[in-house]
Protein backbone atom coordinates (compact mmCIF):
# COMPACT_ATOMS: atom_id res chain seq x y z
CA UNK A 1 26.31 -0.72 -16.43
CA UNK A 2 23.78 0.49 -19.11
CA UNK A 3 21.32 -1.92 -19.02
CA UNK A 4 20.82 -1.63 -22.78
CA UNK A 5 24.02 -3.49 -23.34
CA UNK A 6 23.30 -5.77 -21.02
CA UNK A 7 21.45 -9.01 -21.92
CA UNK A 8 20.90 -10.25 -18.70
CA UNK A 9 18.42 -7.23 -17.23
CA UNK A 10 15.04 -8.44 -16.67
CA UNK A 11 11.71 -6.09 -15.92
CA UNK A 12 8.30 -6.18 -14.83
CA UNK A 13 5.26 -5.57 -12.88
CA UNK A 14 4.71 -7.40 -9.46
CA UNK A 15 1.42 -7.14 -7.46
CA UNK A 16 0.82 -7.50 -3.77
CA UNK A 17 -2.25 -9.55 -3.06
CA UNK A 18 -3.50 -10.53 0.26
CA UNK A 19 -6.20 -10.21 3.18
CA UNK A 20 -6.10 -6.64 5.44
CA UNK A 21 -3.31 -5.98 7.92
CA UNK A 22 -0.96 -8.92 6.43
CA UNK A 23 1.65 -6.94 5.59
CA UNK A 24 1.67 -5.51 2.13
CA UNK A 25 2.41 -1.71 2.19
CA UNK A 26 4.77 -2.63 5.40
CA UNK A 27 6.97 -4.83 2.98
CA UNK A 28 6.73 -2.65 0.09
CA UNK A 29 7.74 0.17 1.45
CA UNK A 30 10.62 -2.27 3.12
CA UNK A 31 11.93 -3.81 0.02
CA UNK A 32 12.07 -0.67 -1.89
CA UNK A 33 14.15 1.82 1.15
CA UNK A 34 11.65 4.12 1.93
CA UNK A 35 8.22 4.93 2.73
CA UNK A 36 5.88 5.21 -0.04
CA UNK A 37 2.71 3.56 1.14
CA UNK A 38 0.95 4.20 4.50
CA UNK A 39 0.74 1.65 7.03
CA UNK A 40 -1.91 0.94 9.99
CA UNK A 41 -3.25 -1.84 11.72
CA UNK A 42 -6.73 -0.90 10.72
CA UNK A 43 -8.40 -2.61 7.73
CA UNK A 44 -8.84 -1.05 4.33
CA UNK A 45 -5.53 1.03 5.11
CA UNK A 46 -4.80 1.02 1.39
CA UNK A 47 -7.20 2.02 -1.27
CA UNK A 48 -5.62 2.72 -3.87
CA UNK A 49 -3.19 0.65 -6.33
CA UNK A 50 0.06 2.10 -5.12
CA UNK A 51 3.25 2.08 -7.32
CA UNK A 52 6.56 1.96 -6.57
CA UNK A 53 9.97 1.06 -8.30
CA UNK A 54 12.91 -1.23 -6.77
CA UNK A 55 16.05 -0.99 -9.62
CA UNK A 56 19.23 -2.89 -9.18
CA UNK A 57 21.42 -1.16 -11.63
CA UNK A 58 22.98 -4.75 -13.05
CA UNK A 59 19.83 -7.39 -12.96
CA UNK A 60 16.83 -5.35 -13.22
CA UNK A 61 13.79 -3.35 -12.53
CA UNK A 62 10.44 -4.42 -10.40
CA UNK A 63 7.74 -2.53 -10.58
CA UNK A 64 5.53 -2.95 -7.48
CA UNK A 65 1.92 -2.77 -7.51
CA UNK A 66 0.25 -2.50 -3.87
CA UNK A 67 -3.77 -3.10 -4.13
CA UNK A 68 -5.78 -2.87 -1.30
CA UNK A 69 -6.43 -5.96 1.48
CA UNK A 70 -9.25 -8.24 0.27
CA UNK A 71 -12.50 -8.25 1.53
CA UNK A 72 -16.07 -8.11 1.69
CA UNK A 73 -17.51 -5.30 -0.17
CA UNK A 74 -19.64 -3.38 2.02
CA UNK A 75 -20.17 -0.07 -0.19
CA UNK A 76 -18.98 1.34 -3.85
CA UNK A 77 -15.65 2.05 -2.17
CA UNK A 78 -15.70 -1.38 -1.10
CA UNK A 79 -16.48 -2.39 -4.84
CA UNK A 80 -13.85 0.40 -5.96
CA UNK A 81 -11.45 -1.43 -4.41
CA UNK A 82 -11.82 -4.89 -4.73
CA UNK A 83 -12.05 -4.01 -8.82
CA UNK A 84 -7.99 -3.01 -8.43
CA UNK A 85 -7.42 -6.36 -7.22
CA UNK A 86 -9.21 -8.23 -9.96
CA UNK A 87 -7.34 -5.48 -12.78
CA UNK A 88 -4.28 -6.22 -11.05
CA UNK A 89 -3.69 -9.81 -11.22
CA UNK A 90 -4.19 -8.94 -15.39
CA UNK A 91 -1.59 -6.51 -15.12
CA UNK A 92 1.34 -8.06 -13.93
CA UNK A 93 4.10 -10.16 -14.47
CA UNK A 94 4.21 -11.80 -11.29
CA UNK A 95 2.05 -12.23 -7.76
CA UNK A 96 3.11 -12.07 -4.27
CA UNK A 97 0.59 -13.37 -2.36
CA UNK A 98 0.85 -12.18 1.47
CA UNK A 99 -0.22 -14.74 4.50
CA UNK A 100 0.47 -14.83 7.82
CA UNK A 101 2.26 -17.72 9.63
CA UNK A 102 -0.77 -19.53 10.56
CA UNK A 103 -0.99 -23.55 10.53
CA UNK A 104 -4.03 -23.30 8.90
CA UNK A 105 -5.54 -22.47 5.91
CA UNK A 106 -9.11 -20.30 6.13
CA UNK A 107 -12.22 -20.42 3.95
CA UNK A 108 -11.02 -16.71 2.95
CA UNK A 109 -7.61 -18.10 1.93
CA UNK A 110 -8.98 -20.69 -0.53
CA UNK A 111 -11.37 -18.47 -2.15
CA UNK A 112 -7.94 -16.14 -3.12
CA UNK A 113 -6.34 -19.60 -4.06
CA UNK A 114 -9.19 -20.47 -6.40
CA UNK A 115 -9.07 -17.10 -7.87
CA UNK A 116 -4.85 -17.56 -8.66
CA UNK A 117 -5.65 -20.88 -10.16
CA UNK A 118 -7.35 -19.23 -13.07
CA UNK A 119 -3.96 -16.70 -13.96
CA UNK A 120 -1.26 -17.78 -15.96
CA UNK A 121 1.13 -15.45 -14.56
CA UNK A 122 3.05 -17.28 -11.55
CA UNK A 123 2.32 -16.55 -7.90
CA UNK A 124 5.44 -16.14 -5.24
CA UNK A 125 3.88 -17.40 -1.32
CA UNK A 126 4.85 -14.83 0.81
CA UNK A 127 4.71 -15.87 4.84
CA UNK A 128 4.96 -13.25 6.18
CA UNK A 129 5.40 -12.13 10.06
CA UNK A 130 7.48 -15.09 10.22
CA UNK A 131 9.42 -13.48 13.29
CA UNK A 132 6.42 -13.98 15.25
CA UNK A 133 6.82 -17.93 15.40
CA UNK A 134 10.12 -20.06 15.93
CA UNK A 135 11.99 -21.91 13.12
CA UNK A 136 10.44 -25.22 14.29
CA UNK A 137 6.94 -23.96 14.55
CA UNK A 138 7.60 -22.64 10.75
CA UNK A 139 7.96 -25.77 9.01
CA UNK A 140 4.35 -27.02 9.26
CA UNK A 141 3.05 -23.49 8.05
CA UNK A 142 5.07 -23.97 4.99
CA UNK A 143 3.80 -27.52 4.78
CA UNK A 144 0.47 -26.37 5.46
CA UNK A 145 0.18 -23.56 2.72
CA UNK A 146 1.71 -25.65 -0.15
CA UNK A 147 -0.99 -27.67 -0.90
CA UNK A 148 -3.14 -24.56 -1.05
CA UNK A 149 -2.11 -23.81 -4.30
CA UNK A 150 0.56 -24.27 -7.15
CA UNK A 151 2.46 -21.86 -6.07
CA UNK A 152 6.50 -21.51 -7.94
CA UNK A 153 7.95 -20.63 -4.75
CA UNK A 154 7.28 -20.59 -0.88
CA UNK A 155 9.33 -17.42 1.22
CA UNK A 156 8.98 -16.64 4.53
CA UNK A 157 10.04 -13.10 5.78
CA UNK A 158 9.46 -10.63 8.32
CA UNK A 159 8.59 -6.88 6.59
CA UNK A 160 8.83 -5.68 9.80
CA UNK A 161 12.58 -6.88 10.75
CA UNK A 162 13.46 -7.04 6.90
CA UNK A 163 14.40 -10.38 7.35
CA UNK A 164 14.08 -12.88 3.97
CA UNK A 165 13.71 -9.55 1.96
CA UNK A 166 16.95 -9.83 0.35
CA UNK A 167 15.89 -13.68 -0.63
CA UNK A 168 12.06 -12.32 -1.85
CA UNK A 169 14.20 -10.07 -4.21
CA UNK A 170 16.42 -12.32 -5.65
CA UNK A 171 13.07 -14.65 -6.15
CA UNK A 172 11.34 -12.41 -7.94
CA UNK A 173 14.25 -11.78 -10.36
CA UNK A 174 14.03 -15.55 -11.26
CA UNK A 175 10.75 -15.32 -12.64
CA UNK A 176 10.99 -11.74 -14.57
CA UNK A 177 11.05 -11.72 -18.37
CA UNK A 178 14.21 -9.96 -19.94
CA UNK A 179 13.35 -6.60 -21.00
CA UNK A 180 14.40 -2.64 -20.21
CA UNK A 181 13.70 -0.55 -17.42
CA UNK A 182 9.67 0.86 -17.63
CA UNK A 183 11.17 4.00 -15.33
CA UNK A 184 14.16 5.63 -14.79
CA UNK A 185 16.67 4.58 -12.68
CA UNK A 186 15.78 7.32 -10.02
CA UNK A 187 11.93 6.84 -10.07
CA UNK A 188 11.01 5.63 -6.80
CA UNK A 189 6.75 6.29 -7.10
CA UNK A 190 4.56 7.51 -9.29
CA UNK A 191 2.61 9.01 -7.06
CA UNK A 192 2.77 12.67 -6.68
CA UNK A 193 3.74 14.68 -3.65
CA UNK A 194 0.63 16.17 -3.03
CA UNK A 195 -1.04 12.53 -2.92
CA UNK A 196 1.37 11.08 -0.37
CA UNK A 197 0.75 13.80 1.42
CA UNK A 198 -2.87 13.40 1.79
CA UNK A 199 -2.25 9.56 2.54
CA UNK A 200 0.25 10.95 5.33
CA UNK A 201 -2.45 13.06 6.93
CA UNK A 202 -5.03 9.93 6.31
CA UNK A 203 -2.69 7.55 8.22
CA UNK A 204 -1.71 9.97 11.14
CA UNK A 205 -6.15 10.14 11.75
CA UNK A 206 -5.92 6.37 11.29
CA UNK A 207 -3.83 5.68 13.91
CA UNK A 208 -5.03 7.77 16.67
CA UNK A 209 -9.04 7.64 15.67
CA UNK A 210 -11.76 5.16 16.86
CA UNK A 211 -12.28 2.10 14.94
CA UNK A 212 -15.47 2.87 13.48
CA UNK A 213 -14.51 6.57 11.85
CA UNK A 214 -11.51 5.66 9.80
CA UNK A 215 -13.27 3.45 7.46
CA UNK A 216 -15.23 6.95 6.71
CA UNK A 217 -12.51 9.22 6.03
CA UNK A 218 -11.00 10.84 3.23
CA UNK A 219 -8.26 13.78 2.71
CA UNK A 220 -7.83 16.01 0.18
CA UNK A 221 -4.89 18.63 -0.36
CA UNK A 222 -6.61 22.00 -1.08
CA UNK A 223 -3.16 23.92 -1.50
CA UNK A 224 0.77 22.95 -1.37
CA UNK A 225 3.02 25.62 -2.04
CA UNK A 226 6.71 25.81 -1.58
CA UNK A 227 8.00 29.59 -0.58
CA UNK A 228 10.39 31.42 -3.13
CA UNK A 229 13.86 30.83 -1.23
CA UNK A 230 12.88 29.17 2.18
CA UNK A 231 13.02 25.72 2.44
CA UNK A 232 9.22 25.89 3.77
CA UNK A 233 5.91 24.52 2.40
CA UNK A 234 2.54 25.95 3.46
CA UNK A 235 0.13 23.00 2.87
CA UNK A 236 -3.70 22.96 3.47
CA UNK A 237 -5.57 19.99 3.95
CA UNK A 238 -9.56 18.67 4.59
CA UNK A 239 -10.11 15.62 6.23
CA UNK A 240 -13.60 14.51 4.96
CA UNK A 241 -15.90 12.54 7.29
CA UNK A 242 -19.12 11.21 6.87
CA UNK A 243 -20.86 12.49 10.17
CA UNK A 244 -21.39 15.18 12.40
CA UNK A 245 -20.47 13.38 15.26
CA UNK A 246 -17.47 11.94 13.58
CA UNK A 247 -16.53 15.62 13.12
CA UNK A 248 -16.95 15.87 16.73
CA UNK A 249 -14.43 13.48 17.64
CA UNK A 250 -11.74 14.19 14.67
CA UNK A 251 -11.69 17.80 16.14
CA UNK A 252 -11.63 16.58 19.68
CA UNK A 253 -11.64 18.59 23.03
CA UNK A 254 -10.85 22.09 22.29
CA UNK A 255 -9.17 20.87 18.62
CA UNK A 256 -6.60 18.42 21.04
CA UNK A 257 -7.15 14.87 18.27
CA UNK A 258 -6.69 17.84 15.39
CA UNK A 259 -3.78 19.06 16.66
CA UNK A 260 -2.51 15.60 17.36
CA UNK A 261 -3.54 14.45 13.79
CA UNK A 262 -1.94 18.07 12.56
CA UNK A 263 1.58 17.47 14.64
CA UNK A 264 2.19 13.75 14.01
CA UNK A 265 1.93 15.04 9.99
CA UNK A 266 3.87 17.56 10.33
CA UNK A 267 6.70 15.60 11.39
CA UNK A 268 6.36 12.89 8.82
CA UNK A 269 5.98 15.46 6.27
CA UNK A 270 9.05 17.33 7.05
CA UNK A 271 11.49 14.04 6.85
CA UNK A 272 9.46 13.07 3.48
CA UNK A 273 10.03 16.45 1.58
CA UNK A 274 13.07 17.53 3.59
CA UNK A 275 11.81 21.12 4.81
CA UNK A 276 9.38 22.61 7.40
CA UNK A 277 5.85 22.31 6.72
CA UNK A 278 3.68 24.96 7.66
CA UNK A 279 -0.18 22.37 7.60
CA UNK A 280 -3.48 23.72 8.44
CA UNK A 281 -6.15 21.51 8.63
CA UNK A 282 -10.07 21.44 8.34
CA UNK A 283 -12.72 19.13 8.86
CA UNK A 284 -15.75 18.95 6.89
CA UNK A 285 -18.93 16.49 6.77
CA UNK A 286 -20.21 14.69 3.34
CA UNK A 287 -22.74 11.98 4.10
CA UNK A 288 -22.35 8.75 2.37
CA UNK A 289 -19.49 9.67 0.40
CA UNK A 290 -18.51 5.59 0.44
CA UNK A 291 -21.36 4.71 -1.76
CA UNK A 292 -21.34 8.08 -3.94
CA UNK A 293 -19.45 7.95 -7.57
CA UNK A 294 -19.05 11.86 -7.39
CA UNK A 295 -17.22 11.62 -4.06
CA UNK A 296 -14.84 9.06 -4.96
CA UNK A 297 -13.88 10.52 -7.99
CA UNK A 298 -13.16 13.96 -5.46
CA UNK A 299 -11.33 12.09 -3.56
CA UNK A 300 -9.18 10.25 -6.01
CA UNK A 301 -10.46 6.62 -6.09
CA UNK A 302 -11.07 6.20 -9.92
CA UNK A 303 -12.08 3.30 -11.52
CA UNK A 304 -9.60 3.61 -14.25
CA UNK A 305 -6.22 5.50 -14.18
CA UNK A 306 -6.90 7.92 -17.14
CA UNK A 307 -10.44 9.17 -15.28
């Protein structure tokens, strides 16, 4: 149908907001069919606002905005990224705020309920993880989280089993404002290839890393370059770490964590960009990029999307 003839198509912008490891990236990347947005169960996993695009050809077009899990600023990338939270919720046209299925409400959880009392736009509860409790044990969660906030609607899903997705979508549509698409109808991300591969690379060393070093790396793409007639892609890639015995353990015995980081890459980037990927990888040291405006810049955290 073209959706300029139709009257009933609705658009907009919907932000994920919610504490590290509840979910977010794992359900956008659920709701929208493929993987966009890395996933770990590390905090601070995503940095970056990530957008993606969900279109149903006959009601409409969302426009997903993943921020990064909220938290305690510890450094300017700390700072960095709690600032694309606070943009965010300005942005948008609607908030999905992520919780797990806990009987309780924390002190954490009412300072982000204070904070979504001062928007106008309206804010979607998301339980999420709800696979990991029975139905009875569900009920007082719900009953426990609505009087957290004035929230339009309570949904419980599992991101993981994409169960209740299909229910979060048709929610969302109810609160959209009629309008046109933003993208076209084949936009999935904005993000470019040679970003997602970096955040590939970045969530490969996050799973397989100590706890401690993840926090301090960073990846950038130094070349990606598809050969004339082969379906083959050399790619070269740094992961950045802030110390030399970080570099130590990213290399690992006789390059074994490299090669590990290098292999489990290589196979996601081959299903991503359908081809073989040829990656080499380096490691290099920068001290205290976290807390160094030059560094984060390098490394693609900006403050502001036209920097």
């Amino acid at each position: 149908m073209d959706q300029l003839s139709n009257s009933n198509f609705k658009s907009g912008y919907v932000t994920m907001i919610g504490r590290p490891n509840v979910g977010k990236s794992t359900l956008m990347n659920k709701l929208i069919g493929q993987k966009i947005a890395i996933t770990s169960n590390k905090p601070q996993t995503t940095r970056n606002r990530i957008k993606t695009v969900y279109t149903d050809e006959e009601r409409g077009q969302i426009v997903f905005l993943d921020t990064p899990g909220i938290h305690k600023a510890k450094n300017r990338l700390g700072e960095y990224m709690m600032d694309i939270v606070r943009r965010t919720l300005g942005d948008v046209d609607l908030v999905l705020w992520l919780v797990e299925p806990k009987p309780n409400v924390g002190a954490e959880e009412r300072k982000i309920a204070e904070t979504l009392s001062h928007i106008d736009q309206p804010v979607i509860l998301v339980i999420n993880k709800a696979d990991t409790v029975s139905r009875d044990a569900l009920l007082p969660v719900i009953m426990a989280w609505k009087d957290a906030g004035d929230f339009a609607e309570i949904v419980p899903v599992s991101a993981w089993k994409g169960t209740g997705c299909d229910d979060l979508v048709d929610t969302i549509f109810k609160y959209l404002p009629y309008g046109p698409m933003f993208y076209d109808e084949d936009t999935v991300t904005d993000e470019t290839e040679r970003e997602i591969a970096a955040e590939v690379i970045r969530e490969k060393s996050l799973y397989v890393l100590q706890d401690e070093i993840p926090h301090g790396i960073a990846v950038t793409i130094e070349k990606m370059h598809e050969r004339p007639g082969k379906k083959l892609v050399d790619i070269e890639a740094t992961i950045y770490c802030e110390r030399e015995s970080h570099k130590g353990i990213i290399i690992g015995k006789q390059g074994s964590m490299l090669k590990r980081i290098g292999s489990d890459s290589r196979y996601e980037l081959e299903k991503m960009l359908d081809m073989k990927v040829n990656l080499k990888l380096w490691v290099k040291v920068q001290k205290g990029w976290r807390d160094q405006e030059s560094s984060l810049k390098k490394f693609g955290y900006r403050k502001t999307e036209d920097e």
